[in-house]
Protein backbone atom coordinates (compact mmCIF):
# COMPACT_ATOMS: atom_id res chain seq x y z
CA UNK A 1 43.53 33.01 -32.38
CA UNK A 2 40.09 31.52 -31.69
CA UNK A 3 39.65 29.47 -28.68
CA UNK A 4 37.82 26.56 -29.83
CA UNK A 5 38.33 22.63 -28.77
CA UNK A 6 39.31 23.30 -25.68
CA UNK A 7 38.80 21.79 -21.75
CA UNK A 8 38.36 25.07 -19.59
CA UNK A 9 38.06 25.70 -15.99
CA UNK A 10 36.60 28.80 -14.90
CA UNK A 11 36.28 29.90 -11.08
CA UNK A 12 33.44 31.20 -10.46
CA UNK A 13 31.90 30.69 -13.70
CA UNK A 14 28.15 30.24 -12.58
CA UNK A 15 27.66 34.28 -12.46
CA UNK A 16 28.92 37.56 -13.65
CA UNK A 17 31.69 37.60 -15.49
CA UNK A 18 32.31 34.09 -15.03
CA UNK A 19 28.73 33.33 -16.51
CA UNK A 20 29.60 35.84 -19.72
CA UNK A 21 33.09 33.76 -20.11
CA UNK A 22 31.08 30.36 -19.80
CA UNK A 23 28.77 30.69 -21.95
CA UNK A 24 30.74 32.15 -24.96
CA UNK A 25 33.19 29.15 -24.61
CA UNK A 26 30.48 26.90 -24.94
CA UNK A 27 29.10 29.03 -28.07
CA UNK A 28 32.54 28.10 -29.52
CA UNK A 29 32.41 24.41 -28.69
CA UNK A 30 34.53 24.16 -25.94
CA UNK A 31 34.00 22.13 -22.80
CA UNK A 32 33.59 23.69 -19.69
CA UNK A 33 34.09 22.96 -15.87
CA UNK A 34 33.21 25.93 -13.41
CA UNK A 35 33.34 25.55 -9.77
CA UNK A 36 32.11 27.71 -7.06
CA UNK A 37 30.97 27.65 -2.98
CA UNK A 38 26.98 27.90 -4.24
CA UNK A 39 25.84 24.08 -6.03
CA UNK A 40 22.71 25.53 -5.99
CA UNK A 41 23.96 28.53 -8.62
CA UNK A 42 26.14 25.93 -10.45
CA UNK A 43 22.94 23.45 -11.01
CA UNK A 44 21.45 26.42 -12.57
CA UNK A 45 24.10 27.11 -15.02
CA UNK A 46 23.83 23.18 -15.56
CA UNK A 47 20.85 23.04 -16.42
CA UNK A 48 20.74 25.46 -19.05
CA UNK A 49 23.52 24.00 -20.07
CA UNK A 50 23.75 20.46 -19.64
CA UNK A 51 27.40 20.01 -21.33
CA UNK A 52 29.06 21.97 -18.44
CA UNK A 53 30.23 19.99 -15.64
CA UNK A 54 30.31 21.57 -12.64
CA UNK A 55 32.15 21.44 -8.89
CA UNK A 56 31.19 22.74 -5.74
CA UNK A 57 34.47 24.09 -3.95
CA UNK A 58 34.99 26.91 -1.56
CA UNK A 59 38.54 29.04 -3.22
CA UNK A 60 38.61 30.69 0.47
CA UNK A 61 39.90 27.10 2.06
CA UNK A 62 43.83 25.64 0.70
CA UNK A 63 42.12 22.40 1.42
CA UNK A 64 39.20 23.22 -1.10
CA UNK A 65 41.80 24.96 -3.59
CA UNK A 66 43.98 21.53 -3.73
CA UNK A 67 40.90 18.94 -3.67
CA UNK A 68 39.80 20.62 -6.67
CA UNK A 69 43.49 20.34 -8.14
CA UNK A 70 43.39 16.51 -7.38
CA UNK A 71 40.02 16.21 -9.22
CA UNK A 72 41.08 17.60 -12.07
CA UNK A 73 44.25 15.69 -12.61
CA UNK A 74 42.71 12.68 -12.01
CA UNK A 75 38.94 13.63 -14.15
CA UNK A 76 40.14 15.98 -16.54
CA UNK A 77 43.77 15.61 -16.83
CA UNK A 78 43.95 17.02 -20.34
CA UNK A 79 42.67 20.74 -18.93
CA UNK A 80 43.56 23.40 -21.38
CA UNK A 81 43.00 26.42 -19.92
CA UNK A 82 43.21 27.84 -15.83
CA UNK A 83 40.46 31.07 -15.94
CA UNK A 84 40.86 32.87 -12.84
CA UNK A 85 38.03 34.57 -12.23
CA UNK A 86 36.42 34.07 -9.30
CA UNK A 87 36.67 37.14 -6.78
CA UNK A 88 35.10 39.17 -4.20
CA UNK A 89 34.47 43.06 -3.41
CA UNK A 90 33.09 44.56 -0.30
CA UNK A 91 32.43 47.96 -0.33
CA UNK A 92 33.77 49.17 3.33
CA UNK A 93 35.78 51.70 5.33
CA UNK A 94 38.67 51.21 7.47
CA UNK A 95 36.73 52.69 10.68
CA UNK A 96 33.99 49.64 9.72
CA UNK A 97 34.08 47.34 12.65
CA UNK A 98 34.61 44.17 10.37
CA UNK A 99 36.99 45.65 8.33
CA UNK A 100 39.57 43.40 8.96
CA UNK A 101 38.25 40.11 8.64
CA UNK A 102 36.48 41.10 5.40
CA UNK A 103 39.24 42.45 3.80
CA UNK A 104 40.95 39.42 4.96
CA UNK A 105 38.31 37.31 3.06
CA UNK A 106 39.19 39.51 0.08
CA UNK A 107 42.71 38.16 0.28
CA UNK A 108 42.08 35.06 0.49
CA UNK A 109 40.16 34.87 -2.63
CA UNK A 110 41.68 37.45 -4.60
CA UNK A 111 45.17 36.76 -4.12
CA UNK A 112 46.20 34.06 -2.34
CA UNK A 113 43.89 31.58 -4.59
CA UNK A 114 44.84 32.45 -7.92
CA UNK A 115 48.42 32.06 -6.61
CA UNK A 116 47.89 28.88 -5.21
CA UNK A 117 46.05 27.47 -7.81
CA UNK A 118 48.00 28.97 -10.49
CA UNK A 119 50.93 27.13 -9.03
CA UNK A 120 49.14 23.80 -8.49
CA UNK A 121 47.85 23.60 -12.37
CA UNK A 122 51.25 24.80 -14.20
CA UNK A 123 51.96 21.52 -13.28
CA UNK A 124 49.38 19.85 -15.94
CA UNK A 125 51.41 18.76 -19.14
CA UNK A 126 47.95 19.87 -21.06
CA UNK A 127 48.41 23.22 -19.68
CA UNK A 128 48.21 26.04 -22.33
CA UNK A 129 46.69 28.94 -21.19
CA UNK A 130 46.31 30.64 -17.87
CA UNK A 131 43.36 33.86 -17.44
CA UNK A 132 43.53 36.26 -15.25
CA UNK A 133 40.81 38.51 -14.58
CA UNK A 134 41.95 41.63 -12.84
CA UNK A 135 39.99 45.41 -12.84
CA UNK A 136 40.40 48.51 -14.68
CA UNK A 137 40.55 49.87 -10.61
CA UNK A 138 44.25 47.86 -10.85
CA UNK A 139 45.56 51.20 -11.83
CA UNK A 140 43.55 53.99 -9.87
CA UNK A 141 41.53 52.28 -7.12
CA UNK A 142 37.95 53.53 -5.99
CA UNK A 143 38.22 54.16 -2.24
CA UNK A 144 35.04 52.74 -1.61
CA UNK A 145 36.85 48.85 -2.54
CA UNK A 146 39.80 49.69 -1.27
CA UNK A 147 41.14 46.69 0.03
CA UNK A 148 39.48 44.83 -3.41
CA UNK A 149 41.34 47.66 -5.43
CA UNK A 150 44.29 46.50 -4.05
CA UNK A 151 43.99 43.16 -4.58
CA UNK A 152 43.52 44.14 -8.06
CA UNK A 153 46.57 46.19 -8.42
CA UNK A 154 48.49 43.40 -6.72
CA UNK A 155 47.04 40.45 -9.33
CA UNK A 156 47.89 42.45 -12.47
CA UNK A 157 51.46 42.98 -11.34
CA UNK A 158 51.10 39.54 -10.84
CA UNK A 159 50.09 38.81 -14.16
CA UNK A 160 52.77 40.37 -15.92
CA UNK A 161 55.64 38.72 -14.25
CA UNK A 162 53.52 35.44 -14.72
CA UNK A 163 53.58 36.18 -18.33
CA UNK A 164 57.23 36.56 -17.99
CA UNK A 165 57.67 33.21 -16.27
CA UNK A 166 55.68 31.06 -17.62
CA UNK A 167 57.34 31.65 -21.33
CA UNK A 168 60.06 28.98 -20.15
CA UNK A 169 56.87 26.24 -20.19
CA UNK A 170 54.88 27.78 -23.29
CA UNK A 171 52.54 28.51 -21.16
CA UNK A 172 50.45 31.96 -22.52
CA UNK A 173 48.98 34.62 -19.73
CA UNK A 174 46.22 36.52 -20.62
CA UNK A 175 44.97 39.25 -18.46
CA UNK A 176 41.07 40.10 -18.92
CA UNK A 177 40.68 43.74 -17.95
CA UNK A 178 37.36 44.71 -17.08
CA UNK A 179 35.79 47.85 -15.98
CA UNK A 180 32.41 48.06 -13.83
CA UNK A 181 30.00 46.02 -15.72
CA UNK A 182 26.13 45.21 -14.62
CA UNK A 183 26.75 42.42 -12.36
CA UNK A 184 25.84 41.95 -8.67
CA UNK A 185 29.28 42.36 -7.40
CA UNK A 186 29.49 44.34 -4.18
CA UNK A 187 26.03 43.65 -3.84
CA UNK A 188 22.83 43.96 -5.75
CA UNK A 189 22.01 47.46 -7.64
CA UNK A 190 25.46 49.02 -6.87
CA UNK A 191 26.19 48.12 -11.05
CA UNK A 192 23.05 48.83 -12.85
CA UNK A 193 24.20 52.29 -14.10
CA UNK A 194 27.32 49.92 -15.77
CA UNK A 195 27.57 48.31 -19.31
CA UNK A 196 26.18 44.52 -19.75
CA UNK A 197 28.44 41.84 -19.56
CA UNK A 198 27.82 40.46 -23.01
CA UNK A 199 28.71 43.68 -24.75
CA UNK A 200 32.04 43.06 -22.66
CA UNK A 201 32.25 39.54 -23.42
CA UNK A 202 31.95 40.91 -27.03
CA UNK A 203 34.97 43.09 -27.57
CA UNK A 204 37.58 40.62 -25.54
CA UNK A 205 36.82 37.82 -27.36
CA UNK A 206 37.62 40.03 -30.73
CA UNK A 207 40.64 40.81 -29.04
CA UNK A 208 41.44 37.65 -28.31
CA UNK A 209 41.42 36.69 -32.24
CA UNK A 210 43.63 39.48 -32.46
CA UNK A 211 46.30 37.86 -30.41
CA UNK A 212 46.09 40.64 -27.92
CA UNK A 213 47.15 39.56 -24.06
CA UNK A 214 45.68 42.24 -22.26
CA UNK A 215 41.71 42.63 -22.77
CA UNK A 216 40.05 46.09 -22.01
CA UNK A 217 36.75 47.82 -22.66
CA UNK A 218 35.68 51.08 -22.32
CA UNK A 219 37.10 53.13 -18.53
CA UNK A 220 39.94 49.89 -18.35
CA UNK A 221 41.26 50.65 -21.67
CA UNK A 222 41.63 54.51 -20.73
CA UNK A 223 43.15 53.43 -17.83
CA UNK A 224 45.54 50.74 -19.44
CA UNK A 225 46.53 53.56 -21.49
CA UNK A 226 46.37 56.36 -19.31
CA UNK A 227 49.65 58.44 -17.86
CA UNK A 228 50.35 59.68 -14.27
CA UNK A 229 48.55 62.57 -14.52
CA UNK A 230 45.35 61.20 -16.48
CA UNK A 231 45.37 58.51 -13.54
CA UNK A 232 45.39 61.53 -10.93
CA UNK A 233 42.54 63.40 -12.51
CA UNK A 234 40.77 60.07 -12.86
CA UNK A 235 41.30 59.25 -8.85
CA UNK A 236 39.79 62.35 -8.35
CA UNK A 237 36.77 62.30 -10.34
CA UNK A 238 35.93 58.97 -8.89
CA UNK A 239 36.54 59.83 -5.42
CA UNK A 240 34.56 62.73 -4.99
């Protein structure tokens, strides 16, 4: 299966992964809308690429999360495809004295948003396809993320009973794993020593020809495939 012809939405879609996911869709003549909290970031992605239409929305706010719902049914009603992407990670401990109200944040956007919005855009007859991008760190977390590990674990869980659900409305679920990839997520310089995203980008889009619903590359697909104890020697080497 190629993904070609088709109106996409991807959160966050004006860096990182996002960005990677944009601008191969374009490359195979699809339209795009991405929407983020930075207009400034999303102008620049417009105007390298002039097709994409863009919207400023904060996922963090239900108010945001359902405007842009509204919007959509009522500019681009005929929306394909729901890529939920957009996500946060702060690197933290639980002794930190904003622990709580950051890993609240992460919550917000890593949960409770692609919950909310998944449940808003089910409802679009033009529906076909919902993305979810969750971590290879769903399966063994990295104690420095904790709270975003968890979030991780909790939206590929997620994702499989989605898959499960949505089968009733021929609705497909496809869960893009990635591992640490050179992005500025966390913060500036903590990825450099990780693979680019287009090499990434690369080997899930050959997967997704393949028909394959759950995209890895490199440490996720050890992971995806790993047993109890691979995962426990794995937790260990990371957390060192």
């Amino acid at each position: 299966m190629k993904i070609t012809g088709k109106k996409i939405l991807v959160t966050g879609g004006a860096s990182g992964i996002g960005l990677g996911l944009t601008e191969r869709f374009i490359s195979d003549n699809n339209t795009l809308i991405i929407c983020g909290r930075r207009e400034s970031v999303l102008k620049q992605v417009q105007s390298k690429f002039p097709q994409v239409i863009i919207k400023t929305c904060d996922l963090a706010a239900e108010t945001d999360r359902i405007a842009l719902y509204k919007w959509i049914q009522e500019e681009h009603p005929d929306l394909n495809i729901l890529v939920n992407n957009a996500g946060i990670q702060n690197w933290m401990a639980v002794t930190d004295d904003d622990f709580y109200s950051k890993a609240m944040e992460e919550i917000e956007i890593n949960i409770k948003a692609p919950i909310h919005l998944t449940s808003l855009f089910i409802n679009l007859k033009s529906l076909e396809t919902v993305m979810n991008v969750t971590s290879g760190l769903s399966f063994t977390p990295l104690v420095k993320v904790p709270v975003y590990s968890a979030t991780k674990a909790f939206f590929h869980s997620f994702t499989l009973s989605l898959r499960k659900l949505l089968q009733s409305k021929n609705i497909d679920v496809i869960e893009i794993i990635p591992p640490a990839l050179n992005t500025d997520l966390g913060g500036k310089g903590l990825h450099d020593f990780a693979p680019p995203v287009s090499d990434f980008i690369d080997s899930i889009f050959k997967q997704i020809e393949e028909g394959n619903k759950a995209l890895t590359f490199g440490f996720s697909e050890n992971m995806v495939k790993a047993g109890p104890e691979e995962l426990k020697l794995a937790f260990e080497r990371m957390n060192n």
